[in-house]
Protein backbone atom coordinates (compact mmCIF):
# COMPACT_ATOMS: atom_id res chain seq x y z
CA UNK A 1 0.00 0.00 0.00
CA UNK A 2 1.21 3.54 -0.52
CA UNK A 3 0.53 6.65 1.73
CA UNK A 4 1.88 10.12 1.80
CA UNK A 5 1.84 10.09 5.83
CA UNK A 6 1.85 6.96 8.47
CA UNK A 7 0.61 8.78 11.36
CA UNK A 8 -2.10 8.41 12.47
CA UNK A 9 -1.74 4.77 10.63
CA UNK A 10 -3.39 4.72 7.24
CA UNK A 11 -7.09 2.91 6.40
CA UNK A 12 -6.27 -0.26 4.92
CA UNK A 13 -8.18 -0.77 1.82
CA UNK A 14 -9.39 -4.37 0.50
CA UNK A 15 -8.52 -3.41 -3.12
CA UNK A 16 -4.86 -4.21 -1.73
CA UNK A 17 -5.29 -7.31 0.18
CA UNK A 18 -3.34 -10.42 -1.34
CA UNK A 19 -5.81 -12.73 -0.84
CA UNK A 20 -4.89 -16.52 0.38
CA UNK A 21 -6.79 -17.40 -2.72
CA UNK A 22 -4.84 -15.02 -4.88
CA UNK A 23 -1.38 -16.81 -3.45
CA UNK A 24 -3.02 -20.09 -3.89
CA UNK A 25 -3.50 -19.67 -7.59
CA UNK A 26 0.04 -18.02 -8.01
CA UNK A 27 2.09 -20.99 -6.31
CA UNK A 28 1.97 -24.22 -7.62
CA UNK A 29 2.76 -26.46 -4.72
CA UNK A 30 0.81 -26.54 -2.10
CA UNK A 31 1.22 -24.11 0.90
CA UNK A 32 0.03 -24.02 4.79
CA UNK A 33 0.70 -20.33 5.20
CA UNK A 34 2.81 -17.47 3.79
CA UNK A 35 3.67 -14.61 6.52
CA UNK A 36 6.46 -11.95 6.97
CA UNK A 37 6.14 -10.28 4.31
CA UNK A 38 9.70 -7.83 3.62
CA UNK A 39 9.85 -5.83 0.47
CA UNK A 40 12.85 -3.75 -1.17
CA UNK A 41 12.64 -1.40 -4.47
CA UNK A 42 14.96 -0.67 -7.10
CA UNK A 43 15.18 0.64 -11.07
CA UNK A 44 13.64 -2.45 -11.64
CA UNK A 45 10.62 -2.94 -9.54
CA UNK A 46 9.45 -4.14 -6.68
CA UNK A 47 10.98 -7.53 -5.01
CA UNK A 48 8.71 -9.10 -2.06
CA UNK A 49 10.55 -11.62 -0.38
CA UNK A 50 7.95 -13.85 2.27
CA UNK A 51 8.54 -17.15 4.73
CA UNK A 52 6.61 -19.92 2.63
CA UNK A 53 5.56 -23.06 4.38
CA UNK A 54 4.65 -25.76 2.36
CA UNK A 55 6.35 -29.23 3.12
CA UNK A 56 8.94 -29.91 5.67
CA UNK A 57 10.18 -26.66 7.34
CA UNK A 58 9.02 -23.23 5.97
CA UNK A 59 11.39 -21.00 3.36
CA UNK A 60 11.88 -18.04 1.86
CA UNK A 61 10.13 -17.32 -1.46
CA UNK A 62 10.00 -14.20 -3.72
CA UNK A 63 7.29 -12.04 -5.51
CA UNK A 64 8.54 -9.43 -7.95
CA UNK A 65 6.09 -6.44 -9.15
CA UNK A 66 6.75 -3.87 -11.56
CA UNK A 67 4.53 -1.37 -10.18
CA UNK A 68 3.95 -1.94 -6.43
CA UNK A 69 0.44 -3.05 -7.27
CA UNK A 70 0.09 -6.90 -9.28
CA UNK A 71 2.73 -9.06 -8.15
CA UNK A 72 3.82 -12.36 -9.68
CA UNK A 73 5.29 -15.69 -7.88
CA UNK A 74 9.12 -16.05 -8.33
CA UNK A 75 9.55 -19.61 -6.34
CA UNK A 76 11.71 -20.71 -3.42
CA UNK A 77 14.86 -18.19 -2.83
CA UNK A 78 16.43 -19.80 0.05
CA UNK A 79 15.87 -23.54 1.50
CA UNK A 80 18.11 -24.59 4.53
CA UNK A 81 17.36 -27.78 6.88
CA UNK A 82 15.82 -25.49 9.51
CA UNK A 83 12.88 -23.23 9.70
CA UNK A 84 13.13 -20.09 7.85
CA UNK A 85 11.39 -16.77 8.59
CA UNK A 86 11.26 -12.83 8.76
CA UNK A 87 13.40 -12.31 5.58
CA UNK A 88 14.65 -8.77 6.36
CA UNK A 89 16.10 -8.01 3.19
CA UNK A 90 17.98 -4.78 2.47
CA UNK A 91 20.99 -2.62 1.03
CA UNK A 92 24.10 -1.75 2.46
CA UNK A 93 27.06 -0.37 1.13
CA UNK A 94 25.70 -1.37 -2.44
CA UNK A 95 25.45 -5.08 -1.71
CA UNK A 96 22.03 -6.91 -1.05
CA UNK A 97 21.68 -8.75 1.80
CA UNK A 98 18.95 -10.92 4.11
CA UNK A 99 18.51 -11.19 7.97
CA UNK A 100 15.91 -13.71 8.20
CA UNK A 101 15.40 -15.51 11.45
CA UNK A 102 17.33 -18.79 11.99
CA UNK A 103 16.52 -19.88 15.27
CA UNK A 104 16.86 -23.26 14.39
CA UNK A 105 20.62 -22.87 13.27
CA UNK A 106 21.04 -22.22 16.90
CA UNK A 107 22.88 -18.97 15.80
CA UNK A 108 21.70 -15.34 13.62
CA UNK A 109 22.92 -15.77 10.20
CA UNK A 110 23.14 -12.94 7.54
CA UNK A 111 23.06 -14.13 3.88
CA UNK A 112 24.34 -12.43 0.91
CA UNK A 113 23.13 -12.14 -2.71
CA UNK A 114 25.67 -14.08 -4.86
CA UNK A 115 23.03 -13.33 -7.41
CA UNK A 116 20.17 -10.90 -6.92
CA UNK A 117 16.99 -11.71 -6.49
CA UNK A 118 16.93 -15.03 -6.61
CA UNK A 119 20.47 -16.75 -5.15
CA UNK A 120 21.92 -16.47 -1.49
CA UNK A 121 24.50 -17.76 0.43
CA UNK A 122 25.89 -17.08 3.99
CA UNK A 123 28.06 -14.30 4.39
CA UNK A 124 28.48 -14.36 7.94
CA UNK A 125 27.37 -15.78 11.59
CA UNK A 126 26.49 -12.42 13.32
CA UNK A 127 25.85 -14.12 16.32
CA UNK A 128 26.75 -17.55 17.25
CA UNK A 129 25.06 -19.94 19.63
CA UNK A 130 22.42 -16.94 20.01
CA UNK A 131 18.80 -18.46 18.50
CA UNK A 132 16.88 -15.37 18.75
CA UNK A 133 13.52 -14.88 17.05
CA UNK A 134 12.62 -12.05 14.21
CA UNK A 135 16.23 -9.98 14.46
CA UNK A 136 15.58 -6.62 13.04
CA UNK A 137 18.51 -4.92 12.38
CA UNK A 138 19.15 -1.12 12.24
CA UNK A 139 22.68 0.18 10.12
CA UNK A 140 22.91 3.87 10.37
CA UNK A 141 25.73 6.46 11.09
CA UNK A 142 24.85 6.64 14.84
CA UNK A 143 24.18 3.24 15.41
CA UNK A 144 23.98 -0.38 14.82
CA UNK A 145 21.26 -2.23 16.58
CA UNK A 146 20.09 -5.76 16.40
CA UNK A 147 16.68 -6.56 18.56
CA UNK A 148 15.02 -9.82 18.80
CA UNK A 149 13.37 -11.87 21.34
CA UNK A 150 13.92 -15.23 23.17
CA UNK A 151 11.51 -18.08 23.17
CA UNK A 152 9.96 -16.28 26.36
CA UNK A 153 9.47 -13.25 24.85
CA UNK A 154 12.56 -11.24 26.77
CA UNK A 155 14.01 -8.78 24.68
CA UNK A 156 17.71 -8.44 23.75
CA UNK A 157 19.82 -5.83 22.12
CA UNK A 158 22.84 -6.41 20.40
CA UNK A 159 25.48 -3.81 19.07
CA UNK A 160 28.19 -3.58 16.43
CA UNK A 161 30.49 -1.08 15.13
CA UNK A 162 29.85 -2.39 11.71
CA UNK A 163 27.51 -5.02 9.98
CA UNK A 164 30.10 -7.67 9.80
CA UNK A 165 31.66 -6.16 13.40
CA UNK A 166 32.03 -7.77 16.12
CA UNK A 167 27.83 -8.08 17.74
CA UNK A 168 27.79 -8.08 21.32
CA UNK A 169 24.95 -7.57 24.14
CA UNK A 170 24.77 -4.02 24.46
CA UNK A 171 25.60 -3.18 28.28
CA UNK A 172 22.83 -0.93 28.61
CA UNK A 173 19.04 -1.38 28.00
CA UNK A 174 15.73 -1.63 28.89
CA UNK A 175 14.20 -4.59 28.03
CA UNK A 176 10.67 -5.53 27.39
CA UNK A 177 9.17 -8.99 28.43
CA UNK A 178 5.57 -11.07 27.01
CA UNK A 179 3.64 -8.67 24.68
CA UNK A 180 5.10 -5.97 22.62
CA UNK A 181 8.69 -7.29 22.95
CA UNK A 182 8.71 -8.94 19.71
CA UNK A 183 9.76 -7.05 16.65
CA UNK A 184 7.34 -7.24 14.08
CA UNK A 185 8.88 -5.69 10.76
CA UNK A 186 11.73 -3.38 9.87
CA UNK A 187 13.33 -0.21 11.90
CA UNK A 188 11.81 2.68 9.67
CA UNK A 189 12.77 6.44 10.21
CA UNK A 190 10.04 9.65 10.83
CA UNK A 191 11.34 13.76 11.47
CA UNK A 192 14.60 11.66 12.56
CA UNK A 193 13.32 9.51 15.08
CA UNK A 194 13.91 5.65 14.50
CA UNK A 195 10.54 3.32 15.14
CA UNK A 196 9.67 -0.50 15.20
CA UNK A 197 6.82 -2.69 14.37
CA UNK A 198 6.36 -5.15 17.40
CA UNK A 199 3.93 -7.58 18.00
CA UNK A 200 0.61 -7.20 20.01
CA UNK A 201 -0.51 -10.23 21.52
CA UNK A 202 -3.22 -9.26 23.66
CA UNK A 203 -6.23 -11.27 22.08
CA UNK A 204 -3.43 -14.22 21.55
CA UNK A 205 -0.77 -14.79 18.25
CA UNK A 206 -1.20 -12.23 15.96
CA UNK A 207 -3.56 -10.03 17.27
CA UNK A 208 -1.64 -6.48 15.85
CA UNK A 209 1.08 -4.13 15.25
CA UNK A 210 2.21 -1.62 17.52
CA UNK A 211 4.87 0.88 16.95
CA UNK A 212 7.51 1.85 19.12
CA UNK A 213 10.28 4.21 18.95
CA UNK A 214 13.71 3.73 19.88
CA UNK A 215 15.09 6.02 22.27
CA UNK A 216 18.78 6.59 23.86
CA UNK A 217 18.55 8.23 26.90
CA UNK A 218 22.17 9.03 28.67
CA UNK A 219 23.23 5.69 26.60
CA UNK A 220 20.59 3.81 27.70
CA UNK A 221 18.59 2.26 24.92
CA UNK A 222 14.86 1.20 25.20
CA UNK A 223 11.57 1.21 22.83
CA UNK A 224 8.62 2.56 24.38
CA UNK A 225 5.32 2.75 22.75
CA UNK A 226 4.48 5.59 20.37
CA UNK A 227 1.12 4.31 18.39
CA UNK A 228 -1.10 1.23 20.69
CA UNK A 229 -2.39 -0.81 17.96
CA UNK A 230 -0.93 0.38 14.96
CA UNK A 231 -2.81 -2.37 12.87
CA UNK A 232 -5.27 -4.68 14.17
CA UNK A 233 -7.95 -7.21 13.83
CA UNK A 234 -10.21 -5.60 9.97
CA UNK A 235 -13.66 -6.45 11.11
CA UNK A 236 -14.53 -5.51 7.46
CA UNK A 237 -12.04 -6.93 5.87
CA UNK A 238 -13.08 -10.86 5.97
CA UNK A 239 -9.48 -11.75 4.88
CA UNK A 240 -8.08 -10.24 7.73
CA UNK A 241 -10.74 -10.31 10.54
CA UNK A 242 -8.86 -12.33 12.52
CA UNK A 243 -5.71 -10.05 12.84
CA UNK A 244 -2.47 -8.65 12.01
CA UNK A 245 0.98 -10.08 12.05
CA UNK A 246 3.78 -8.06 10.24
CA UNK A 247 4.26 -4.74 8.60
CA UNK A 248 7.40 -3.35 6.11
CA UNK A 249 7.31 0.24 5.97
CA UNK A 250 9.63 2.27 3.76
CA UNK A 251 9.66 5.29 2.02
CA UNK A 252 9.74 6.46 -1.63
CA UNK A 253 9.14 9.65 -3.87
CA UNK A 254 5.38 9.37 -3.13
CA UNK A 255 5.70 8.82 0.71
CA UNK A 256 5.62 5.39 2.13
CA UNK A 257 5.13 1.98 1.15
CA UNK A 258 4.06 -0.43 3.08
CA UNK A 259 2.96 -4.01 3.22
CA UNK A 260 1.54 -6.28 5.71
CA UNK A 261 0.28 -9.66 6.75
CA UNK A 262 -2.80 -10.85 8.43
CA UNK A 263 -5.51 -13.66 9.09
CA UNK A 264 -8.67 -14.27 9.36
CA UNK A 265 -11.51 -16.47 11.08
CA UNK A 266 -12.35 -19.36 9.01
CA UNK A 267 -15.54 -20.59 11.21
CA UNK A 268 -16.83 -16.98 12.01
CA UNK A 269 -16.04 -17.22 15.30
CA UNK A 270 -12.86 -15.52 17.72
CA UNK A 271 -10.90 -18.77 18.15
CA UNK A 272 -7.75 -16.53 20.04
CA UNK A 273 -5.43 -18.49 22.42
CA UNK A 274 -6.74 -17.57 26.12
CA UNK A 275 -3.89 -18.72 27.37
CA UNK A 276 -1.28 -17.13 25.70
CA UNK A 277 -3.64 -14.14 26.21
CA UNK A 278 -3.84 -14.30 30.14
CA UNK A 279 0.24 -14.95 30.05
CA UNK A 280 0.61 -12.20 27.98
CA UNK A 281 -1.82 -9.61 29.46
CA UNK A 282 0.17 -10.14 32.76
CA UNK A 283 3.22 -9.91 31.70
CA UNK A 284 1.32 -6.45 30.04
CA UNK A 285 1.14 -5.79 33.87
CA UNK A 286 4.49 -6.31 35.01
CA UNK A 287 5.84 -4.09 32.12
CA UNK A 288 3.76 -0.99 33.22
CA UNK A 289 5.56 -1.20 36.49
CA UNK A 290 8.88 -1.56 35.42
CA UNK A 291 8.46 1.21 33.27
CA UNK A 292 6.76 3.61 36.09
């Protein structure tokens, strides 16, 4: 979707939902679920890259577009012997390269394009014995940041003085625990402030996106919320009733493009995780007083 302005957040409109029965006629195999949606743009179009699971563990596919609008299935990109998500693919230093998440490595691995789009390799173990989920990373003159989350939901930030530097713990942060800890898209930038997607569990997986900005306060690091519920459950949307799960925001000449995953409610009625809700609504708690 494009937009001029992302706050307050845009009105999604269905003309530019992907439907699952879009995807299903695009791909040829057979597919459980496509999420994570990361997109980059250059001379040449638009290049959507997406966790695909099919058979097996789930991979990384691609989606190219000339125009940001009708998009056309590319195939598998990347296939490892572990799970494969959150394909955070971007520029630096005019090379292309891809963050995904690859937890089940047992360490963060960064992949290169030996041939862009469509062939990567590992370029480097960023951090090893670290299996963190979703790592966003942020490269920019006055810092490099990696944030991801543990299978608990604890938050973790990790520094560099370079992409392929040396990533440590940084020794100063706030961290966040249960919901809103886990990044849920890219670091974007507004009037000079830096801001991340991040999860909102509160009505169980996949309930919304939140934004929060990253602050440095006497060289302590934390991200506190800016906009509750960026993106949430489209009652009038029926392909994404159920919630929402990711969003990619960058900007262009025209503004901001964005795109963004979601689900919906195949038998019409809420079937959330009360569970994971209750866990996550108290750990809500337990935030608000560490941060008073």
């Amino acid at each position: 979707m494009q937009s001029q302005n992302l706050f307050p957040a845009p009105k999604l409109d269905e003309n530019n939902i992907f439907s699952y029965k879009e995807i299903d006629a695009l791909i040829p195999e057979g597919i459980d679920y496509i999420a994570d949606p990361f997109f980059i743009i250059d001379s040449s179009g638009y290049y959507l890259f997406t966790e695909l699971k099919s058979k097996g563990n789930a991979d990384i596919s691609l989606f190219t577009s000339e125009d940001g609008l009708d998009y056309k299935y590319q195939g598998i990109v990347l296939d490892e012997d572990f799970h494969l998500s959150y394909p955070q693919v971007f520029k630096y230093k005019h090379e292309y390269y891809m963050l995904p998440e690859t937890k089940g490595s047992g360490s963060v691995l960064l992949y290169k394009a030996r041939k862009f789009p469509l062939e990567w390799e590992v370029e480097d173990t960023l951090l090893h014995n670290t299996g963190i989920k979703d790592p966003s990373i942020l490269l920019s003159e006055e810092l490099n940041l990696i944030v991801g989350v543990n299978d608990n939901l604890e938050q973790f930030f990790f520094t560099a003085d370079s992409l392929n530097g040396k990533w440590e713990e940084y020794p100063n942060y706030k961290s966040r625990w249960g919901n809103e800890s886990r990044p849920g898209g890219r670091f974007f930038k507004v009037d000079e402030e830096w801001y991340l997607p991040v999860q909102n569990r509160t009505l169980g997986y996949g309930t919304g996106i939140s934004i929060h900005k990253l602050g440095n306060n006497s060289g302590q690091l934390e991200l506190t919320l800016a906009h509750k519920m960026y993106f949430g459950p489209q009652s009038e949307i029926p392909w994404f009733n159920r919630g929402m799960h990711h969003l990619d925001v960058q900007s262009n000449e025209k503004g901001y493009y964005m795109v963004y995953d979601g689900d919906r409610n195949t038998d019409g009625e809420k079937a959330f995780q009360y569970k994971r809700t209750l866990k996550f609504n108290l750990l809500d708690i337990y935030n608000f007083f560490r941060d008073d």
